[in-house]
Every structure is written in structure tokens, then in C-alpha cells.
N, C-alpha and C. Protein backbone atom coordinates (compact mmCIF):
# COMPACT_ATOMS: atom_id res chain seq x y z
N UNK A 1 113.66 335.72 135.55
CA UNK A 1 113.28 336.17 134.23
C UNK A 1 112.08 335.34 133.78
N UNK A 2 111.24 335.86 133.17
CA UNK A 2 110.07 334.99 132.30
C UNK A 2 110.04 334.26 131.51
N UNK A 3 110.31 332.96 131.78
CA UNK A 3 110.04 332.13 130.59
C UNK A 3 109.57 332.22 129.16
N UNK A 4 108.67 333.86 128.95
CA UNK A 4 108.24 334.18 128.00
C UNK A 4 108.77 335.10 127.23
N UNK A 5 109.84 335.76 127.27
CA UNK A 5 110.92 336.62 126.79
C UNK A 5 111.05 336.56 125.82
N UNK A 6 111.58 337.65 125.45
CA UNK A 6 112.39 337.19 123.76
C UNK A 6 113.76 336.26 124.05
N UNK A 7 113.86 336.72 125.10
CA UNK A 7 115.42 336.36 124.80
C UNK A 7 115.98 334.92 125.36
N UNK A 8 114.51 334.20 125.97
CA UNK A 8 114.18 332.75 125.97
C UNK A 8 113.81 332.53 124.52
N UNK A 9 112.96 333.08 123.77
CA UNK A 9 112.79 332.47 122.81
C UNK A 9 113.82 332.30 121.77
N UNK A 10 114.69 333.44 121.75
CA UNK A 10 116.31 333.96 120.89
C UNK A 10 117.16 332.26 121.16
N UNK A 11 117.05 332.04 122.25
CA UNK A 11 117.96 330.98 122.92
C UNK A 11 117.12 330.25 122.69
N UNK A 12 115.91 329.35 122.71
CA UNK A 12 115.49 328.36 122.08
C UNK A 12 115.57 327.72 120.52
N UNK A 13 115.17 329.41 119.75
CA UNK A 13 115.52 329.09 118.24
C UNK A 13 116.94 328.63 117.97
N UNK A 14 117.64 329.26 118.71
CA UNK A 14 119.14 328.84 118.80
C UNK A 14 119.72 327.49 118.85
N UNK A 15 118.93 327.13 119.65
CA UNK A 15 119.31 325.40 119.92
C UNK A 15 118.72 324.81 119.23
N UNK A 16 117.25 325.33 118.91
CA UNK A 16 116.33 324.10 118.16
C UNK A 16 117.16 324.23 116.42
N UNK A 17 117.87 325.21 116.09
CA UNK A 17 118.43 325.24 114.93
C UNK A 17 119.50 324.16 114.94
N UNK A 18 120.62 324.37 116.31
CA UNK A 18 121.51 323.08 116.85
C UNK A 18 121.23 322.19 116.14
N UNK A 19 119.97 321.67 116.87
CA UNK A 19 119.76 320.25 117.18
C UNK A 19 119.05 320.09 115.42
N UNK A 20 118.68 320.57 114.80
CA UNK A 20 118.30 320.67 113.37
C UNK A 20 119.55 320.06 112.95
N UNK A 21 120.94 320.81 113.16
CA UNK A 21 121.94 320.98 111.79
C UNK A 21 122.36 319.52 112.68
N UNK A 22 122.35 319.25 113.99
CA UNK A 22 123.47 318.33 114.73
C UNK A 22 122.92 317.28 115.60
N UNK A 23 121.59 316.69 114.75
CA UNK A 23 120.59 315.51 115.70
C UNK A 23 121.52 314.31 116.25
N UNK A 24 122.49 314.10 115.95
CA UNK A 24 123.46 312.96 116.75
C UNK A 24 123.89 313.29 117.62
N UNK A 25 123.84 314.88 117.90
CA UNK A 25 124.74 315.82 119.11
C UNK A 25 124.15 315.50 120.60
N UNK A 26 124.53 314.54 121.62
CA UNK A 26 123.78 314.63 122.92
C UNK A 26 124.07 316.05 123.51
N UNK A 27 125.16 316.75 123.76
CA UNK A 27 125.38 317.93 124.32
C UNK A 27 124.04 318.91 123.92
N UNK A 28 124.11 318.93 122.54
CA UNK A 28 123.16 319.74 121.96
C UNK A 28 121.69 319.68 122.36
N UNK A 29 121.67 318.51 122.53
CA UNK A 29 119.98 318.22 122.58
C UNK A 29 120.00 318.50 124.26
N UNK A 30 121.10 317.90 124.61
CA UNK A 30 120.71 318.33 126.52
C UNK A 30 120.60 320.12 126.54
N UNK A 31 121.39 320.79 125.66
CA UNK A 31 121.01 322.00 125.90
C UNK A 31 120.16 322.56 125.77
N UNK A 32 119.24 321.77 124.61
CA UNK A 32 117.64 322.41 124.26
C UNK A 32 116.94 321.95 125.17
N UNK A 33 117.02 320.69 126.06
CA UNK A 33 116.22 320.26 126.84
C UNK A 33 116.78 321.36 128.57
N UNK A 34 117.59 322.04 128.24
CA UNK A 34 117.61 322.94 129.38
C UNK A 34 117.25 323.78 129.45
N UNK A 35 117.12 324.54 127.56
CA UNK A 35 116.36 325.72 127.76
C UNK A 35 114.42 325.47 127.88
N UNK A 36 114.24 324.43 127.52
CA UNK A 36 112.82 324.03 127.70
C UNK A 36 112.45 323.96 129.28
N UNK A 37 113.09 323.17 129.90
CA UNK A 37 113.03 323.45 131.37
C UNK A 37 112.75 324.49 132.16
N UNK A 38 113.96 325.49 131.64
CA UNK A 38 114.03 326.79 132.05
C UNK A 38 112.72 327.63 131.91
N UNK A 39 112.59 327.34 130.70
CA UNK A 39 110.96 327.81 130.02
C UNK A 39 109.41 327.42 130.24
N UNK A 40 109.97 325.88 131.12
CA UNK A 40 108.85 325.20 132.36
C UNK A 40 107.75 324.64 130.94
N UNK A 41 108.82 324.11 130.13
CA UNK A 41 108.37 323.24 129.22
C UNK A 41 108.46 321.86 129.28
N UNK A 42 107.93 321.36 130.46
CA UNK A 42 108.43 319.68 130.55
C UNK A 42 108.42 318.87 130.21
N UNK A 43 107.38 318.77 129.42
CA UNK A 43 107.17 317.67 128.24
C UNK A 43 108.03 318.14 126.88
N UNK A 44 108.56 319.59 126.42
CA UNK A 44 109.13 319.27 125.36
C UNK A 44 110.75 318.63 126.42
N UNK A 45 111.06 319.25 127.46
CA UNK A 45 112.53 319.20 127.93
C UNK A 45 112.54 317.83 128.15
N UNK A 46 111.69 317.24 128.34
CA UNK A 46 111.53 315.40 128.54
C UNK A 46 112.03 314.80 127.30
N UNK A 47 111.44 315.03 126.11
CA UNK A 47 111.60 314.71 124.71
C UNK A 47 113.21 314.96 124.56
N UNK A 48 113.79 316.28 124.37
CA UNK A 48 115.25 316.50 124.13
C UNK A 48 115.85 315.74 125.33
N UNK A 49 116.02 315.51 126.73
CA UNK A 49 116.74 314.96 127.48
C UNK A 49 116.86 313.10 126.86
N UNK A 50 115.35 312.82 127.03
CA UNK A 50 115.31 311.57 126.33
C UNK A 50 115.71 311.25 124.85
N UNK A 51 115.89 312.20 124.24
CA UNK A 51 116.66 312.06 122.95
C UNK A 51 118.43 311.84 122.84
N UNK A 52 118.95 312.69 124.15
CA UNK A 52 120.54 312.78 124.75
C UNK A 52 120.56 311.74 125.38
N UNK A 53 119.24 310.49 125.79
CA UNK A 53 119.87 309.88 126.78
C UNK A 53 119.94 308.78 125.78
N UNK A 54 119.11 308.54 124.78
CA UNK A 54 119.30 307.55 123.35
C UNK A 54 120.86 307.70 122.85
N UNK A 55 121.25 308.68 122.52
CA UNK A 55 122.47 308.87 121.99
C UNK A 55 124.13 308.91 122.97
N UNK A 56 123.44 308.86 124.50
CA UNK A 56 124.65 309.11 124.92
C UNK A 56 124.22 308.30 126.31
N UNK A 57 123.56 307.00 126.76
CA UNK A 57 123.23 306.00 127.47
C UNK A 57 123.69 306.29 128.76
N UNK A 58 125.32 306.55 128.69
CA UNK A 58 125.85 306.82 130.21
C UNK A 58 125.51 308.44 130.77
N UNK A 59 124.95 309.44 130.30
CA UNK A 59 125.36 310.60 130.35
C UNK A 59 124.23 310.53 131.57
N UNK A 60 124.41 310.78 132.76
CA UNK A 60 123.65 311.01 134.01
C UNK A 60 123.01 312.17 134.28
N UNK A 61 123.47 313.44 133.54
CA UNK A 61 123.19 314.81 133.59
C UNK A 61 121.60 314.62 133.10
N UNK A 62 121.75 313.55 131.73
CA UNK A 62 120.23 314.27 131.08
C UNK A 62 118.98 312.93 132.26
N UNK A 63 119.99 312.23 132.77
CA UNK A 63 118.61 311.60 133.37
C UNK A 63 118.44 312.50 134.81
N UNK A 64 119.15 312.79 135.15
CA UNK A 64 118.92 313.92 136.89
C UNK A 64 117.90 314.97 135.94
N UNK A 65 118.52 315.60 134.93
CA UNK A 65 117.33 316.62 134.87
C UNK A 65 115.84 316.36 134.40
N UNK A 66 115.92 314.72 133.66
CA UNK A 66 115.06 314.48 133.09
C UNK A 66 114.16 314.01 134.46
N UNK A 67 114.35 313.28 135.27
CA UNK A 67 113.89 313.37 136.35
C UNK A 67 113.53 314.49 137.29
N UNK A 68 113.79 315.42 137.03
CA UNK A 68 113.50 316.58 138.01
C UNK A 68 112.05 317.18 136.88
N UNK A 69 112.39 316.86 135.69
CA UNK A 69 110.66 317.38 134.78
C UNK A 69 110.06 316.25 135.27
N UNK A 70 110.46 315.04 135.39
CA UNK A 70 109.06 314.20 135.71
C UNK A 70 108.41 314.15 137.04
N UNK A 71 109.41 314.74 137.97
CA UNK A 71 108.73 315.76 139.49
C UNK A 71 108.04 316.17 139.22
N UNK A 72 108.67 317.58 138.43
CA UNK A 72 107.71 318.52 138.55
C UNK A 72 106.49 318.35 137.94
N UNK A 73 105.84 317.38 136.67
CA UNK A 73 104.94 316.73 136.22
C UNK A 73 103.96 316.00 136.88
N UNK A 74 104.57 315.71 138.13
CA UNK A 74 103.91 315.14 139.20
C UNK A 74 104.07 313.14 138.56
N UNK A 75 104.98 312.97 137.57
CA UNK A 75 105.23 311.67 137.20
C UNK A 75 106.57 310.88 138.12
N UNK A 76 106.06 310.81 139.42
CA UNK A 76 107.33 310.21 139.97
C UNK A 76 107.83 308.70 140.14
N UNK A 77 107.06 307.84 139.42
CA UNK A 77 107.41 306.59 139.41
C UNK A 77 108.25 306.39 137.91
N UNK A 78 108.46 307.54 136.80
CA UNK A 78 109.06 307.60 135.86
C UNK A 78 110.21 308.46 136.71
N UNK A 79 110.47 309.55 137.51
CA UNK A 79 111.41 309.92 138.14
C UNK A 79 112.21 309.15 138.60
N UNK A 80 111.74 308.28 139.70
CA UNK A 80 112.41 307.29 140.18
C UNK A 80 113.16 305.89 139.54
N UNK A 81 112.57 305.74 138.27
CA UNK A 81 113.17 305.04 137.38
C UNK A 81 114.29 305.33 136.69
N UNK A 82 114.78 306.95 136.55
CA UNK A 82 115.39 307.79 136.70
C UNK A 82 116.48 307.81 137.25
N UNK A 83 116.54 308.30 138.59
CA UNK A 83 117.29 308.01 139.52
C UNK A 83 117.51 306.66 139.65
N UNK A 84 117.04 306.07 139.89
CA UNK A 84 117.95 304.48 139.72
C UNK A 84 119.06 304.52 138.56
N UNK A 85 118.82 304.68 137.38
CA UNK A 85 119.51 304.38 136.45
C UNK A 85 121.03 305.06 136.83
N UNK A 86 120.77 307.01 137.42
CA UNK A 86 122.09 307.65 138.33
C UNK A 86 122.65 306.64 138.91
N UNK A 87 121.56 305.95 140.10
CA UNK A 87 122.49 305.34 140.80
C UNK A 87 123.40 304.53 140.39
N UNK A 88 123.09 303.91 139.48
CA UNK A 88 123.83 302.75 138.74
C UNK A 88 125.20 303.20 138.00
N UNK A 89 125.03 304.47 137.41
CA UNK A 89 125.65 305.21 136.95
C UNK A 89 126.77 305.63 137.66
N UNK A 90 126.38 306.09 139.02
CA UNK A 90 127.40 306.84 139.82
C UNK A 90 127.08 306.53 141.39
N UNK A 91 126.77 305.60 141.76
CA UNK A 91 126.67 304.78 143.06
C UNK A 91 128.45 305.08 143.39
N UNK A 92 128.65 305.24 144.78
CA UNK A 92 127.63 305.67 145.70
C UNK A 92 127.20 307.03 146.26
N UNK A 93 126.76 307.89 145.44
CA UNK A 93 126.45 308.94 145.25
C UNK A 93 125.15 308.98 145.74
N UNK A 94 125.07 310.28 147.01
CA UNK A 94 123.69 309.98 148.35
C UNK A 94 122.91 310.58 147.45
N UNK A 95 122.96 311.86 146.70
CA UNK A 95 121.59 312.68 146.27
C UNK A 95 120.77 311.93 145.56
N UNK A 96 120.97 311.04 144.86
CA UNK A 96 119.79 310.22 143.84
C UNK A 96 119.43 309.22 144.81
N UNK A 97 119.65 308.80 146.12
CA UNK A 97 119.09 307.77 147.11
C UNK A 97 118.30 308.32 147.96
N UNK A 98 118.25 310.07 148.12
CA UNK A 98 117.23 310.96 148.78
C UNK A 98 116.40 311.24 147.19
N UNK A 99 116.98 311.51 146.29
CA UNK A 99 115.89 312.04 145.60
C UNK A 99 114.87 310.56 145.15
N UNK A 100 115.45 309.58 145.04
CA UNK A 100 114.62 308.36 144.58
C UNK A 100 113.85 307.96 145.84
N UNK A 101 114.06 308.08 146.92
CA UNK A 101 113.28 308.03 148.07
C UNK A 101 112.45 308.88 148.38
N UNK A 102 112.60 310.09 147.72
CA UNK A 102 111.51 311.29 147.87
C UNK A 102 110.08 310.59 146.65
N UNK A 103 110.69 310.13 145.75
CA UNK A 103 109.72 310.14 144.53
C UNK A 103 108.66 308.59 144.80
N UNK A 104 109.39 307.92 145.65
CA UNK A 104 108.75 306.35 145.72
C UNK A 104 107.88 306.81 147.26
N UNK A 105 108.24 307.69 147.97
CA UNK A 105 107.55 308.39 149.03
C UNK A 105 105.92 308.72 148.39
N UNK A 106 106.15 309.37 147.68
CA UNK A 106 105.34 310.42 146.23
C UNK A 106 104.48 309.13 146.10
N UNK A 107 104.75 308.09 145.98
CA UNK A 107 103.60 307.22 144.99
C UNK A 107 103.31 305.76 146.01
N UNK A 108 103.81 305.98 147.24
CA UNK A 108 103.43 305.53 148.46
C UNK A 108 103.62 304.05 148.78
N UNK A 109 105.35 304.23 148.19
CA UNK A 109 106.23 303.22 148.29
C UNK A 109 107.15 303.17 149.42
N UNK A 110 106.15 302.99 150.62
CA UNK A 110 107.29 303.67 151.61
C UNK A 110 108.51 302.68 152.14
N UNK A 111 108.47 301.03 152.01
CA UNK A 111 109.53 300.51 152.45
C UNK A 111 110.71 300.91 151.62
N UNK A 112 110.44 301.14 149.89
CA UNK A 112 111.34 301.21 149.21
C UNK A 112 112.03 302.67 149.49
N UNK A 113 111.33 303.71 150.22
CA UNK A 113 111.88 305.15 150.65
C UNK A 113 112.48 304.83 151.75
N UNK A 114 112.34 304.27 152.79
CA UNK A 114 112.91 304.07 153.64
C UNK A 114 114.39 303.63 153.34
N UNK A 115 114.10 302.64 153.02
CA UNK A 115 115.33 301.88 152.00
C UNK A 115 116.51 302.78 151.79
N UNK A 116 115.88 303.64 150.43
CA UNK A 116 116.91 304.65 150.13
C UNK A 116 116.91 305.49 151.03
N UNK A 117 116.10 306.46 151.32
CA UNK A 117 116.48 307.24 152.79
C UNK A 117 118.20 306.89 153.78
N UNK A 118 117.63 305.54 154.75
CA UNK A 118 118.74 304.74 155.19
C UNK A 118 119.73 304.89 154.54
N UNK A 119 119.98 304.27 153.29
CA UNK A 119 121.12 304.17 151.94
C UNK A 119 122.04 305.27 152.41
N UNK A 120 121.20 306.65 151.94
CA UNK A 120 121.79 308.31 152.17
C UNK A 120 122.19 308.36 153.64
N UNK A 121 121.79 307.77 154.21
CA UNK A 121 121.93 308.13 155.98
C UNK A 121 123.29 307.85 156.10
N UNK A 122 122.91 306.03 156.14
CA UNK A 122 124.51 305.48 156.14
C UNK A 122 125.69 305.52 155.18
N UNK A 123 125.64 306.39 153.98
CA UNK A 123 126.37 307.21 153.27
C UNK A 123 127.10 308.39 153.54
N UNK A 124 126.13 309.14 154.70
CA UNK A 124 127.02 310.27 155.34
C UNK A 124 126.02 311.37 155.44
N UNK A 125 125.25 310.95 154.85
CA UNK A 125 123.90 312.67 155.16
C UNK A 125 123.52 312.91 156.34
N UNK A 126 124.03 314.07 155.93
CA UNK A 126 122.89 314.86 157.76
C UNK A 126 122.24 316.02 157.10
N UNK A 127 121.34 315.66 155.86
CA UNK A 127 120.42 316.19 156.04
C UNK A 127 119.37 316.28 156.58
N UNK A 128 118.39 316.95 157.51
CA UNK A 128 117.46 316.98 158.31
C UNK A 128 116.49 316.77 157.33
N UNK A 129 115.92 316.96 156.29
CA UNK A 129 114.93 316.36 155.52
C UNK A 129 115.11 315.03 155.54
N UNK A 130 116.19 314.32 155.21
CA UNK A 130 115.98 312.94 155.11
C UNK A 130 115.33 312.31 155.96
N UNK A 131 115.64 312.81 157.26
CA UNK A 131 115.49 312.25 158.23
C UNK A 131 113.81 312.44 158.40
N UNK A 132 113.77 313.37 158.47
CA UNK A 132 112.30 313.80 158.53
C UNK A 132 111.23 313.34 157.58
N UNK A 133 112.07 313.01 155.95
CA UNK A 133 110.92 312.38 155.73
C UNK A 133 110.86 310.78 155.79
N UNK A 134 112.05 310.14 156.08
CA UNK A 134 112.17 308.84 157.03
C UNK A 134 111.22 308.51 157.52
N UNK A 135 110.65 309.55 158.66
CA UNK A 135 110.29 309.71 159.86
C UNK A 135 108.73 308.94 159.31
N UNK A 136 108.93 310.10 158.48
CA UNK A 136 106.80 310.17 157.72
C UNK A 136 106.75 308.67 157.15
N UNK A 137 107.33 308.26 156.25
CA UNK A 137 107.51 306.60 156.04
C UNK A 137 107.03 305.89 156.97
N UNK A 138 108.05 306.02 158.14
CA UNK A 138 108.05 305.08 159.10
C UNK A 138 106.65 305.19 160.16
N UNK A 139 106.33 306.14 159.72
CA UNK A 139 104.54 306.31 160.54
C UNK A 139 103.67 305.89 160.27
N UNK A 140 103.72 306.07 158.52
CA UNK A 140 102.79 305.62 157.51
C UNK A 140 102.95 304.22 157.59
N UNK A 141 103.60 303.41 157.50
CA UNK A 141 103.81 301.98 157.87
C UNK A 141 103.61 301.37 159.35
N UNK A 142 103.38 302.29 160.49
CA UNK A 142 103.03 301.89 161.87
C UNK A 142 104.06 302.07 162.81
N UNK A 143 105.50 302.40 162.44
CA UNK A 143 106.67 301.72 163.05
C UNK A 143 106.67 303.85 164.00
N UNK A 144 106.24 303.58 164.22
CA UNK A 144 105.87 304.93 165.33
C UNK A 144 106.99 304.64 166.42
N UNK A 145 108.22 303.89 166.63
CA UNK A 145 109.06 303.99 167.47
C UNK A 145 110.42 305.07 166.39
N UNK A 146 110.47 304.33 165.72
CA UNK A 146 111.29 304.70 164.84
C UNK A 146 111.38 305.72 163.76
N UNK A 147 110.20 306.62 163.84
CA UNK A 147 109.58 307.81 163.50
C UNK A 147 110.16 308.80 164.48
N UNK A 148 109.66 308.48 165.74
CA UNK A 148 109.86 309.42 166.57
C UNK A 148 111.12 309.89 166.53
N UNK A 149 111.94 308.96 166.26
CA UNK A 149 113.63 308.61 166.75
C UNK A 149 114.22 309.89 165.37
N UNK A 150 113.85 309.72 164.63
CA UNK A 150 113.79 310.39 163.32
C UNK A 150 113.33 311.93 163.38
N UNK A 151 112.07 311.89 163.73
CA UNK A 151 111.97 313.78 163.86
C UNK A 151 112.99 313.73 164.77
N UNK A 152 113.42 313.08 165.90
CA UNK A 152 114.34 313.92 167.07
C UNK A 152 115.04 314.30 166.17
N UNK A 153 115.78 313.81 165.73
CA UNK A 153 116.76 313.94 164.82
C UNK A 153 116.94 314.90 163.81
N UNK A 154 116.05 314.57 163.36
CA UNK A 154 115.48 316.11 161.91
C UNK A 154 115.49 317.16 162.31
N UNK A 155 115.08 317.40 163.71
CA UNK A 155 114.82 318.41 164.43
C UNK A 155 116.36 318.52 165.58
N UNK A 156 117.45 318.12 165.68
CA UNK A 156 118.44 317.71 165.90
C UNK A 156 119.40 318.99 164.81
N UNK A 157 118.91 318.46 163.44
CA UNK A 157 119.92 318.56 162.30
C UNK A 157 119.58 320.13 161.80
N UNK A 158 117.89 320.60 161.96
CA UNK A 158 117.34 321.54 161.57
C UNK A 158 118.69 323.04 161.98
């Protein structure tokens, strides 16, 4: 559906009225910051997530999504700051140790991707991306034994 709809906009007025009558509400505000998302509004869905994460500190939902707008923003060293906080949150939980390794990848932090990469590995993932982008880390840094070992693998898991 189009982000530009009425019936995105029906559902925005909706929430932004919410969050009018019920500004202490984290639920509320994470919901406006979902329909902003949806609507590929990332800077307002940044604002409402970061407003749910003021009011409700532990709530991990609004930092995963708030991190997935600062992807897509191309802001991934605020992503990854992000995901850390998950991890802390809900360690030992692999997806925020691939996704925080994807984002420190992004800004060409590769021991610290590796790092997490590994983390997810020896956690239990067999995802073939991880591995694969392991792989790219471990090239970019020289270690071309242990790259290789990695696409096998990726390409193993594919």
C-alpha cells in the first residue's frame, strides 16, 4: 500500500490525536512511531520511538525499530548504539549481535563486526549471511585465511 493514502493518513491523525490526549503513553507513541515508519517517515518515527524510549527505558521494541530508521537513514553508528542497548536488554539474544555487526560493518568497524558476527555464530546461527559477511570483515582486515573458511561456509549454509 502507499504510504500516501488516505487511510495512512486516517491512521496517523489517529495516533497523533493519541499521543496529543496521552503524551506519558509509551505504547502510544511507539504506535505513532510505527505508523511513521510504515509511511517511510524516519525522522518523524525516530522522534516518537525516542520519545517511548524516554518514558519507558527498558522497552526494546522502540529501540529495534528505532534502529532499523537509523539503517535505513544510512545513520548506523546511532543504529548500533541501538542495538547494544537490546543487547543489554535481552542478551543473549543472536539478532541484535548480527544486526549490530551489520551496522559497525556499515561504518568500517570491522574487528568490532567480527566480534559480534562470532557472538551470533557461537550462539547458534547458521545463518549464511553471517557468515558471509564475517567473511568480508575478515578480508578487509587481511586475514584472507579465515575469510575463505567463511564463504565455504556461507556457501555451505546458502
Amino acid at each position: 500500500m502507499d504510504p500516501g493514502t488516505s487511510l495512512y493518513k486516517q491512521t496517523l491523525d489517529r495516533y497523533t490525536d493519541a499521543a496529543h490526549d496521552q503524551p506519558e503513553d509509551p505504547e502510544v507513541l511507539f504506535d505513532l512511531g510505527m505508523v511513521w515508519k510504515a509511511m517511510r517517515e524516519d525522522s518523524s518515527a525516530i522522534k516518537s520511538f525516542s520519545e517511548a524510549i524516554r518514558l519507558r527505558p527498558d522497552g526494546e521494541d522502540a529501540y529495534i525499530q528505532r534502529a532499523l530508521c537509523y539503517r535505513s537513514a544510512g545513520e548506523y553508528k546511532l543504529a548500533s548504539e541501538d542495538y547494544t542497548e537490546v543487547i543489554r536488554l535481552r542478551y543473549p539474544a543472536i539478532g541484535p549481535f548480527e544486526a549490530r555487526g551489520y551496522c559497525y560493518q556499515r561504518i568500517g568497524e570491522y574487528q568490532k563486526s567480527i566480534d559480534d558476527y562470532t557472538t551470533a555464530i557461537n550462539e547458534g546461527t547458521n545463518y549464511y549471511k553471517t557468515y558471509l559477511h564475517r567473511a568480508t570483515c575478515y578480508r578487509e582486515i587481511g586475514l584472507d585465511e579465515e575469510a575463505e573458511r567463511d564463504y565455504k561456509k556461507s556457501a555451505e549454509l546458502e
